[in-house]
PDB file of N, CA and C in Angstrom:
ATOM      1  N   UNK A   1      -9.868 -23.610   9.889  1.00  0.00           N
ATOM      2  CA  UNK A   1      -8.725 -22.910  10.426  1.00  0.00           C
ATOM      3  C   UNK A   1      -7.834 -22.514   9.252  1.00  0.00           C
ATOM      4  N   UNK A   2      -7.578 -21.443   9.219  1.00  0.00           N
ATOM      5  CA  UNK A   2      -6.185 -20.926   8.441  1.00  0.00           C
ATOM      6  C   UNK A   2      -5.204 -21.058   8.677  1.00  0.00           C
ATOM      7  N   UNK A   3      -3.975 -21.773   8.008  1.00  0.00           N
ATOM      8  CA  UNK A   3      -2.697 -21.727   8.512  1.00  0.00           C
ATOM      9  C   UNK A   3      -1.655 -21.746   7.518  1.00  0.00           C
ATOM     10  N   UNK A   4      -0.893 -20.675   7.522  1.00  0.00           N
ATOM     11  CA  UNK A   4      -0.313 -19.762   6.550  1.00  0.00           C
ATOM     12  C   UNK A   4       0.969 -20.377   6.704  1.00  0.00           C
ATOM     13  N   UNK A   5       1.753 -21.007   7.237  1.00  0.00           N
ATOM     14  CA  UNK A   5       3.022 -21.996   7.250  1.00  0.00           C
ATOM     15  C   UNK A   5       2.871 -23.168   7.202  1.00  0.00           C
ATOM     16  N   UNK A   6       3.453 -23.849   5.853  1.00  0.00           N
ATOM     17  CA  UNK A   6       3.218 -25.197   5.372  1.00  0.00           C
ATOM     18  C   UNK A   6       3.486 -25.941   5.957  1.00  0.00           C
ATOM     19  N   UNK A   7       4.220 -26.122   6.977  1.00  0.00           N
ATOM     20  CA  UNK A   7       4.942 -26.606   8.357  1.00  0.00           C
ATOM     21  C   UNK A   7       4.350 -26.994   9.475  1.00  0.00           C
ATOM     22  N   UNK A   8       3.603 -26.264   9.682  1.00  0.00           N
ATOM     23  CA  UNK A   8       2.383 -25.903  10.763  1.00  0.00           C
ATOM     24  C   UNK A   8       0.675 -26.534  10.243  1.00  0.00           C
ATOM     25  N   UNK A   9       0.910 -26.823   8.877  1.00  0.00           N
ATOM     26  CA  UNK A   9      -0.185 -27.362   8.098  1.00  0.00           C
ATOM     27  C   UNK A   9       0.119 -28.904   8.435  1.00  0.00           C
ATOM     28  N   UNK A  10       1.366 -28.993   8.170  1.00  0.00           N
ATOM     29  CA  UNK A  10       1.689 -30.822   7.891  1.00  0.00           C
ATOM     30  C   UNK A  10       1.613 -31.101   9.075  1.00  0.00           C
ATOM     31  N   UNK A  11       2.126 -30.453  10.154  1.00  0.00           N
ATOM     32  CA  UNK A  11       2.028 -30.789  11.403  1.00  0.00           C
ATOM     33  C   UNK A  11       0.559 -31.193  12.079  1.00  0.00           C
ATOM     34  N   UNK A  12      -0.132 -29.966  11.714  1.00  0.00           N
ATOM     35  CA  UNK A  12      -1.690 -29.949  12.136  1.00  0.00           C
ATOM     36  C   UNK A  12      -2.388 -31.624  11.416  1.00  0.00           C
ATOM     37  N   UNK A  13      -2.334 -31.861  10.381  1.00  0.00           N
ATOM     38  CA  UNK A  13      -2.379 -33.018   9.589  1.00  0.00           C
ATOM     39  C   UNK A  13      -2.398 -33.755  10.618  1.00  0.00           C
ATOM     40  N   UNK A  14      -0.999 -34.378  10.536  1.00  0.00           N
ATOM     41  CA  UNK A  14      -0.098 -35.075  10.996  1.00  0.00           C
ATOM     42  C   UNK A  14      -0.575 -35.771  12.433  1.00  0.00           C
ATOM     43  N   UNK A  15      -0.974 -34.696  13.531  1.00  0.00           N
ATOM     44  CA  UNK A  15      -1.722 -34.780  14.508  1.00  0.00           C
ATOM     45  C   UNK A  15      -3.492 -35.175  15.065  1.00  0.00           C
ATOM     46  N   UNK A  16      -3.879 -35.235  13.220  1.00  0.00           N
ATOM     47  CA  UNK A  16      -5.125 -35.903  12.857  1.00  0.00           C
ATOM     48  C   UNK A  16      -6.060 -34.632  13.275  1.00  0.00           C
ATOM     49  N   UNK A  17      -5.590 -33.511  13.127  1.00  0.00           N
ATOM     50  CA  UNK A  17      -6.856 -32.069  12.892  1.00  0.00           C
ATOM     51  C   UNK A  17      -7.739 -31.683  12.717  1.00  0.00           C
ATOM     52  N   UNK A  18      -7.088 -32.791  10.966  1.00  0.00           N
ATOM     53  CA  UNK A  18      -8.381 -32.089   9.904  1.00  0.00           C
ATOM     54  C   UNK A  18      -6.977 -32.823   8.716  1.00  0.00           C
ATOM     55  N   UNK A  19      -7.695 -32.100   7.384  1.00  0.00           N
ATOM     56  CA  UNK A  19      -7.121 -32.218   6.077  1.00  0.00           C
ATOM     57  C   UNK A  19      -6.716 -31.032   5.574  1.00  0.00           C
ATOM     58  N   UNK A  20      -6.007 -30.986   4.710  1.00  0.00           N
ATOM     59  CA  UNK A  20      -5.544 -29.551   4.207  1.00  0.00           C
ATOM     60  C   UNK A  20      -6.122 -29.930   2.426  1.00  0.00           C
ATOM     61  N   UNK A  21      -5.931 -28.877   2.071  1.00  0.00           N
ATOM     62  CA  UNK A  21      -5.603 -28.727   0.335  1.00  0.00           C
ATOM     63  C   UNK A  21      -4.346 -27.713   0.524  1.00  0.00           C
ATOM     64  N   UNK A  22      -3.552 -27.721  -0.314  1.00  0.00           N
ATOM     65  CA  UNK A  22      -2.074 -26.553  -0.554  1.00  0.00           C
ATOM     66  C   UNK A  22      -1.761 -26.801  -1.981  1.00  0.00           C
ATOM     67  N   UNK A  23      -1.098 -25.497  -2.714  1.00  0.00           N
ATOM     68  CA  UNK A  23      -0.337 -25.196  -4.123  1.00  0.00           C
ATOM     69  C   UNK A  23      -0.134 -26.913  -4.393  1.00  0.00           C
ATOM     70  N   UNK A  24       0.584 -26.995  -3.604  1.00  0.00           N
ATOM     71  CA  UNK A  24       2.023 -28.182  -4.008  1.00  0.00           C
ATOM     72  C   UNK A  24       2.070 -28.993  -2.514  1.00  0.00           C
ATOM     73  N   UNK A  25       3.106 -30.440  -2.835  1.00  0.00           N
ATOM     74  CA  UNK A  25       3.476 -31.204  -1.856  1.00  0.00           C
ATOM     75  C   UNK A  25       4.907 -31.196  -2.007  1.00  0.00           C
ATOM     76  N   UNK A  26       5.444 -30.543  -1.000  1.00  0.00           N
ATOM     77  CA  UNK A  26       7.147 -30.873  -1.510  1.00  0.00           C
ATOM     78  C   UNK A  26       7.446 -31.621  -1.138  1.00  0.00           C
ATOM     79  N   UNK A  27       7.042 -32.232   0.443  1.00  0.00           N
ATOM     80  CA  UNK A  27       7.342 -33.827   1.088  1.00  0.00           C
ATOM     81  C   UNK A  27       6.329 -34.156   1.576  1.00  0.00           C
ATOM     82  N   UNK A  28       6.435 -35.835   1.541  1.00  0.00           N
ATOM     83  CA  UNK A  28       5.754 -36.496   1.659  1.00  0.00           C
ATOM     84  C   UNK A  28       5.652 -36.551   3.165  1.00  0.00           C
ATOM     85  N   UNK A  29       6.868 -36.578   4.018  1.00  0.00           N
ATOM     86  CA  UNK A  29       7.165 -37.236   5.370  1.00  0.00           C
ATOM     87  C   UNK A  29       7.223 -35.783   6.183  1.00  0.00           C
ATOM     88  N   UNK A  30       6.206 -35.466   7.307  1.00  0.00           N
ATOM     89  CA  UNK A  30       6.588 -34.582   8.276  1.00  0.00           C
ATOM     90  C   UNK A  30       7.225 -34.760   9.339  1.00  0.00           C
ATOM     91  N   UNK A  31       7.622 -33.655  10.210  1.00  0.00           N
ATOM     92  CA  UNK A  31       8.356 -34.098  11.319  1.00  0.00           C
ATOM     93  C   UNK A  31       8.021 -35.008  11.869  1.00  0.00           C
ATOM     94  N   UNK A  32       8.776 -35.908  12.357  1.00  0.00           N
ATOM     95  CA  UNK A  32       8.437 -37.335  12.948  1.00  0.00           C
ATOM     96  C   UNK A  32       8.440 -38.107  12.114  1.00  0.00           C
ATOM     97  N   UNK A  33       8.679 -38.453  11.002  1.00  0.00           N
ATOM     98  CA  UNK A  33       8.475 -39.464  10.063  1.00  0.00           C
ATOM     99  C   UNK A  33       7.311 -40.041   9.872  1.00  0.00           C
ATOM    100  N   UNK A  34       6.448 -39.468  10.432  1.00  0.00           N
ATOM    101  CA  UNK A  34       5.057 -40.339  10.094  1.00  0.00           C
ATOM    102  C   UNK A  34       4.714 -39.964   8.593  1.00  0.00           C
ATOM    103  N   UNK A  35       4.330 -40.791   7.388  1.00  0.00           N
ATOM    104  CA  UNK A  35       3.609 -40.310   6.861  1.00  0.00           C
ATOM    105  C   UNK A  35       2.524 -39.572   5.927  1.00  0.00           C
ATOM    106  N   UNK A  36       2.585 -38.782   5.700  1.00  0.00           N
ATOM    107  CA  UNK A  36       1.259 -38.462   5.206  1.00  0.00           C
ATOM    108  C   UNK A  36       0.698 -38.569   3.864  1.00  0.00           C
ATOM    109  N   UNK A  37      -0.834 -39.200   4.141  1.00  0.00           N
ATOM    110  CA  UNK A  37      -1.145 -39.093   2.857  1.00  0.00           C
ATOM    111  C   UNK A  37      -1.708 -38.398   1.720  1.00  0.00           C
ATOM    112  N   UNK A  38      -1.392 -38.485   0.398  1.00  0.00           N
ATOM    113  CA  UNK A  38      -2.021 -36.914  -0.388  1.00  0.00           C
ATOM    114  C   UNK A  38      -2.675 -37.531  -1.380  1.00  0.00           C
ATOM    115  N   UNK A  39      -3.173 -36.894  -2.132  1.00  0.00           N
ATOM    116  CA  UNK A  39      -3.979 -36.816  -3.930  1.00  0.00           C
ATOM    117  C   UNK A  39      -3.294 -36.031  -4.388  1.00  0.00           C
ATOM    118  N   UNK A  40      -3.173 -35.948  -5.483  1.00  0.00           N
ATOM    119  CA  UNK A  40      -2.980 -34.651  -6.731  1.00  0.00           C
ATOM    120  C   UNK A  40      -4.327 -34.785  -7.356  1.00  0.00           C
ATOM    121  N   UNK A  41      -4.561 -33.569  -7.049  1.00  0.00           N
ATOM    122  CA  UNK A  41      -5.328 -33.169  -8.642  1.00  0.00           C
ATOM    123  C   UNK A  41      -4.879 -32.641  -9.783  1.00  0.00           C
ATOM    124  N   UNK A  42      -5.390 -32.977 -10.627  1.00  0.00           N
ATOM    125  CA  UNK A  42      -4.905 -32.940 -11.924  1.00  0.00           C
ATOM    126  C   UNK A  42      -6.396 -32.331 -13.010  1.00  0.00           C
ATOM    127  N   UNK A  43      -5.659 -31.948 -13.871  1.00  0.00           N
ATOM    128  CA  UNK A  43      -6.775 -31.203 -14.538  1.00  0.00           C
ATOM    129  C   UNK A  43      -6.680 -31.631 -16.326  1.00  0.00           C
ATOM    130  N   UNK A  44      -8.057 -32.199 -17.299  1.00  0.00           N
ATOM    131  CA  UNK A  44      -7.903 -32.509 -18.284  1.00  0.00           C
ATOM    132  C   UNK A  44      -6.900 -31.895 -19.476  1.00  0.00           C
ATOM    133  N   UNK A  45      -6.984 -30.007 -19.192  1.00  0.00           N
ATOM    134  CA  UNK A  45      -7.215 -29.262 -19.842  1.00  0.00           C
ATOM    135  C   UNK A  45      -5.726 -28.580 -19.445  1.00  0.00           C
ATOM    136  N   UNK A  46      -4.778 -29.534 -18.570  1.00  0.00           N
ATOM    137  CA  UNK A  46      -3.402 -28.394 -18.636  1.00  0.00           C
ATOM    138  C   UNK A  46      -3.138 -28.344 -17.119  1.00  0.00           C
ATOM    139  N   UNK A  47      -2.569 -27.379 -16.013  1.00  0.00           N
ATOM    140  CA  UNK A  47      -2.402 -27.592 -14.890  1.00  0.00           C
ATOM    141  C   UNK A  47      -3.111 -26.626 -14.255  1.00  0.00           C
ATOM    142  N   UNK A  48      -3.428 -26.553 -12.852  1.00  0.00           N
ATOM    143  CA  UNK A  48      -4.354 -25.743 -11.954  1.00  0.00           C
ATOM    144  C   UNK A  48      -3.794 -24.786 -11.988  1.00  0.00           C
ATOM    145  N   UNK A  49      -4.473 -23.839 -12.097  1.00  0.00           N
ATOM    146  CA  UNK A  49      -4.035 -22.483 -11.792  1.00  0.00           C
ATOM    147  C   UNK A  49      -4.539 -21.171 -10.826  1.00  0.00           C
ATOM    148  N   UNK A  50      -3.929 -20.693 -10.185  1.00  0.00           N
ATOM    149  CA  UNK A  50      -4.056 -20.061  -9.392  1.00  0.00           C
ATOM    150  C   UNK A  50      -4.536 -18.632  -9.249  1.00  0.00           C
ATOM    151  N   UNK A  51      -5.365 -17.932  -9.349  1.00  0.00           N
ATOM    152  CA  UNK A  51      -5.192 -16.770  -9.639  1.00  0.00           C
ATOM    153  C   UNK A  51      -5.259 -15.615  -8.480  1.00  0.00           C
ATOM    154  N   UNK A  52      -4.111 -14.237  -9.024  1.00  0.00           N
ATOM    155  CA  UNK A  52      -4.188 -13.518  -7.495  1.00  0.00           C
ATOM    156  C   UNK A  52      -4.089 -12.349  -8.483  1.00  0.00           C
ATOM    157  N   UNK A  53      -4.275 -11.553  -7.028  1.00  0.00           N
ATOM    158  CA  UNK A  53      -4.661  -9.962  -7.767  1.00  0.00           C
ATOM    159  C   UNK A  53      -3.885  -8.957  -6.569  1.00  0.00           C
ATOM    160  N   UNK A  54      -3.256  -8.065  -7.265  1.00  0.00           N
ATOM    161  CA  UNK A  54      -2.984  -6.793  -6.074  1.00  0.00           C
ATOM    162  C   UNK A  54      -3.740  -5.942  -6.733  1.00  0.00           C
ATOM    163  N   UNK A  55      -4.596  -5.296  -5.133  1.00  0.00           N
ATOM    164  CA  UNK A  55      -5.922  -4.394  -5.068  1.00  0.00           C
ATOM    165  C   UNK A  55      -5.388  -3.103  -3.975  1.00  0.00           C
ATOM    166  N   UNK A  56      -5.690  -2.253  -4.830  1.00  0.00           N
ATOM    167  CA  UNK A  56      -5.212  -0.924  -3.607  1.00  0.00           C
ATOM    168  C   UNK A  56      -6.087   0.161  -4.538  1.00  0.00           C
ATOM    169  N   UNK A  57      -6.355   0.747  -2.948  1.00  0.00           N
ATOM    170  CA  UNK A  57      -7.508   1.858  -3.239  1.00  0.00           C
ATOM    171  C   UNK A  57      -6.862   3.535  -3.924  1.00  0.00           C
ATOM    172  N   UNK A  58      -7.617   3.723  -5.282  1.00  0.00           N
ATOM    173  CA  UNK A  58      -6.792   4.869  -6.563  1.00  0.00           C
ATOM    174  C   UNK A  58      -6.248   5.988  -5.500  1.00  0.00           C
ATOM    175  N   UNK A  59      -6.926   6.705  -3.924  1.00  0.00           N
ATOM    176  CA  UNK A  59      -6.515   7.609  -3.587  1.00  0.00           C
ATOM    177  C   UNK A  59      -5.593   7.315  -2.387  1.00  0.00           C
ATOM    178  N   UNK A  60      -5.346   5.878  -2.452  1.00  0.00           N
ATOM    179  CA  UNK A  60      -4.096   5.494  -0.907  1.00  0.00           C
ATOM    180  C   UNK A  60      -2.587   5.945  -1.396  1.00  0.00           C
ATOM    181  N   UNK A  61      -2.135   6.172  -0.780  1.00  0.00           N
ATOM    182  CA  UNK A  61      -0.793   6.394   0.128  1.00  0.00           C
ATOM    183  C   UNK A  61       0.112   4.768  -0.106  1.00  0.00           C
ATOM    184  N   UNK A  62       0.911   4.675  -1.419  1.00  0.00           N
ATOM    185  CA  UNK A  62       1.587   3.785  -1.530  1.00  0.00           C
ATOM    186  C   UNK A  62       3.385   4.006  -1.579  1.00  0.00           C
ATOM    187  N   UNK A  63       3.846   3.077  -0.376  1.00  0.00           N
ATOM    188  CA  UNK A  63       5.414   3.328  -0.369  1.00  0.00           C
ATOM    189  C   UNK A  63       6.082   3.050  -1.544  1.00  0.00           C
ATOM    190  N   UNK A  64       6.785   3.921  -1.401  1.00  0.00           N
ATOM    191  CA  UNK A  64       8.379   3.225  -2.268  1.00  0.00           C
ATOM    192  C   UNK A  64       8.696   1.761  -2.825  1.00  0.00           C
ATOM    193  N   UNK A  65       8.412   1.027  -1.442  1.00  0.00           N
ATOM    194  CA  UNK A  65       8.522  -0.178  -1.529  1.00  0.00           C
ATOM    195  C   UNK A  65       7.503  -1.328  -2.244  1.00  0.00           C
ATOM    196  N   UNK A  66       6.090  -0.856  -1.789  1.00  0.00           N
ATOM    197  CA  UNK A  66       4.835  -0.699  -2.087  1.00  0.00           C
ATOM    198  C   UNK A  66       4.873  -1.268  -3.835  1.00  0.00           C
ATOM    199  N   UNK A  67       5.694   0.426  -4.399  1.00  0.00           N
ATOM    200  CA  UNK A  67       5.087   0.422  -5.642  1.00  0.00           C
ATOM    201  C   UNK A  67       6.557  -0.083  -6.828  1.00  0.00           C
ATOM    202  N   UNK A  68       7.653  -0.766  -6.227  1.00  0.00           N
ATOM    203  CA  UNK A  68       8.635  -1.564  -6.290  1.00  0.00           C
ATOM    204  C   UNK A  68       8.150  -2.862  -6.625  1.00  0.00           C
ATOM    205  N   UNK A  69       7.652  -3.183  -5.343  1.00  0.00           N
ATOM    206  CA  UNK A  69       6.871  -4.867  -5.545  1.00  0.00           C
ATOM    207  C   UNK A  69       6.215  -5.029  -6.623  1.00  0.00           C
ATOM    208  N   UNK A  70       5.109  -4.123  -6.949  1.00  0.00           N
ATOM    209  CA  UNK A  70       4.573  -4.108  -7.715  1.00  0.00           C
ATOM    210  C   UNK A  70       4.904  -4.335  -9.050  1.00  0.00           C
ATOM    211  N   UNK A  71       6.007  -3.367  -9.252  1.00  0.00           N
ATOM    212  CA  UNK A  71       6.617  -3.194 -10.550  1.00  0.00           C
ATOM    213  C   UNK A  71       7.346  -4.614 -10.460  1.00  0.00           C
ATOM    214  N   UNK A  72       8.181  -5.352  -9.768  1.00  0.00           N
ATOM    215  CA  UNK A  72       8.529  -6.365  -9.688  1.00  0.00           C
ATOM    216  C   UNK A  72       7.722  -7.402 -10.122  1.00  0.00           C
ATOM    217  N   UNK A  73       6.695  -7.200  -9.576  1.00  0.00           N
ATOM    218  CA  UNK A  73       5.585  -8.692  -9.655  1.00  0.00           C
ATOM    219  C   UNK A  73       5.079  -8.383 -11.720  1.00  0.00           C
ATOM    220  N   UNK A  74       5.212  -7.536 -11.964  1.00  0.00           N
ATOM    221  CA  UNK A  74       4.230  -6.973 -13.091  1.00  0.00           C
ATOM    222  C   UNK A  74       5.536  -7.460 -14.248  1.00  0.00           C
ATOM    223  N   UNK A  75       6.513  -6.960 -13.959  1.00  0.00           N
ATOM    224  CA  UNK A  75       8.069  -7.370 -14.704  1.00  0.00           C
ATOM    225  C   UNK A  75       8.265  -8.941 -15.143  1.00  0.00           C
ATOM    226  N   UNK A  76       7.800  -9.602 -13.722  1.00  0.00           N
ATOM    227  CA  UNK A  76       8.157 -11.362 -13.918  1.00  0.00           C
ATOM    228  C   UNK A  76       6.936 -11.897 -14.013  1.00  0.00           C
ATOM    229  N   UNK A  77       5.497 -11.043 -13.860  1.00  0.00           N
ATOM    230  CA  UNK A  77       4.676 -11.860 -14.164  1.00  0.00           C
ATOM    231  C   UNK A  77       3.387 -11.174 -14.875  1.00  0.00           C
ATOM    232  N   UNK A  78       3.365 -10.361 -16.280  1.00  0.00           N
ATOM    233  CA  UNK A  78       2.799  -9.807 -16.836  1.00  0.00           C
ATOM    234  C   UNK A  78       1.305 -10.392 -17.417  1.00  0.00           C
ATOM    235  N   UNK A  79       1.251 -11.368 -16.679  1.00  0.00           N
ATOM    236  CA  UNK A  79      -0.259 -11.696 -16.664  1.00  0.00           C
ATOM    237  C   UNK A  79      -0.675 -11.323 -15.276  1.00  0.00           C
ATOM    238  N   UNK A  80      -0.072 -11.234 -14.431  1.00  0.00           N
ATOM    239  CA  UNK A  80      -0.994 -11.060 -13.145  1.00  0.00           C
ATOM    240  C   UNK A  80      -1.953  -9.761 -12.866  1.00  0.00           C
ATOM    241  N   UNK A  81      -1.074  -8.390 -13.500  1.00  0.00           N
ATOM    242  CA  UNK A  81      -1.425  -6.738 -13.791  1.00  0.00           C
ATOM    243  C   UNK A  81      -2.165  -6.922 -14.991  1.00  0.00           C
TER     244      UNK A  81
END
């Protein structure tokens, strides 16, 4: 299952679901105070890293906004472009 709110992850947990993996743990305790238990992984060589990509097709139709973000994301994070 996919579940795109970290909230809705701990919860699902929480309720004995399944297990998750996520980025990060910001708390330990979900609603209800029960709780939960985690690992970190950890890596020899430095910290995990994530990698993402924005993909858009050379002849689409990109907004204003669109090509803002972009420039935004490329500004604060000039490894990602």
């Amino acid at each position: 299952m996919k579940i795109r709110n970290l909230g809705q992850v701990l919860l699902s947990v929480q309720q004995g679901l399944g297990i998750t993996i996520c980025p990060s743990m910001p708390f330990v305790k979900a609603a209800g105070g029960e709780k939960i238990y985690y690992f970190s992984l950890a890596c020899e060589n430095g910290p995990v890293v994530r990698k993402t990509a924005i993909l858009y097709r050379k002849d689409s139709y990109l907004s204003v906004a669109e090509k803002i973000l972009i420039w935004m994301i490329h500004m604060y994070y000039p490894s990602v472009l």
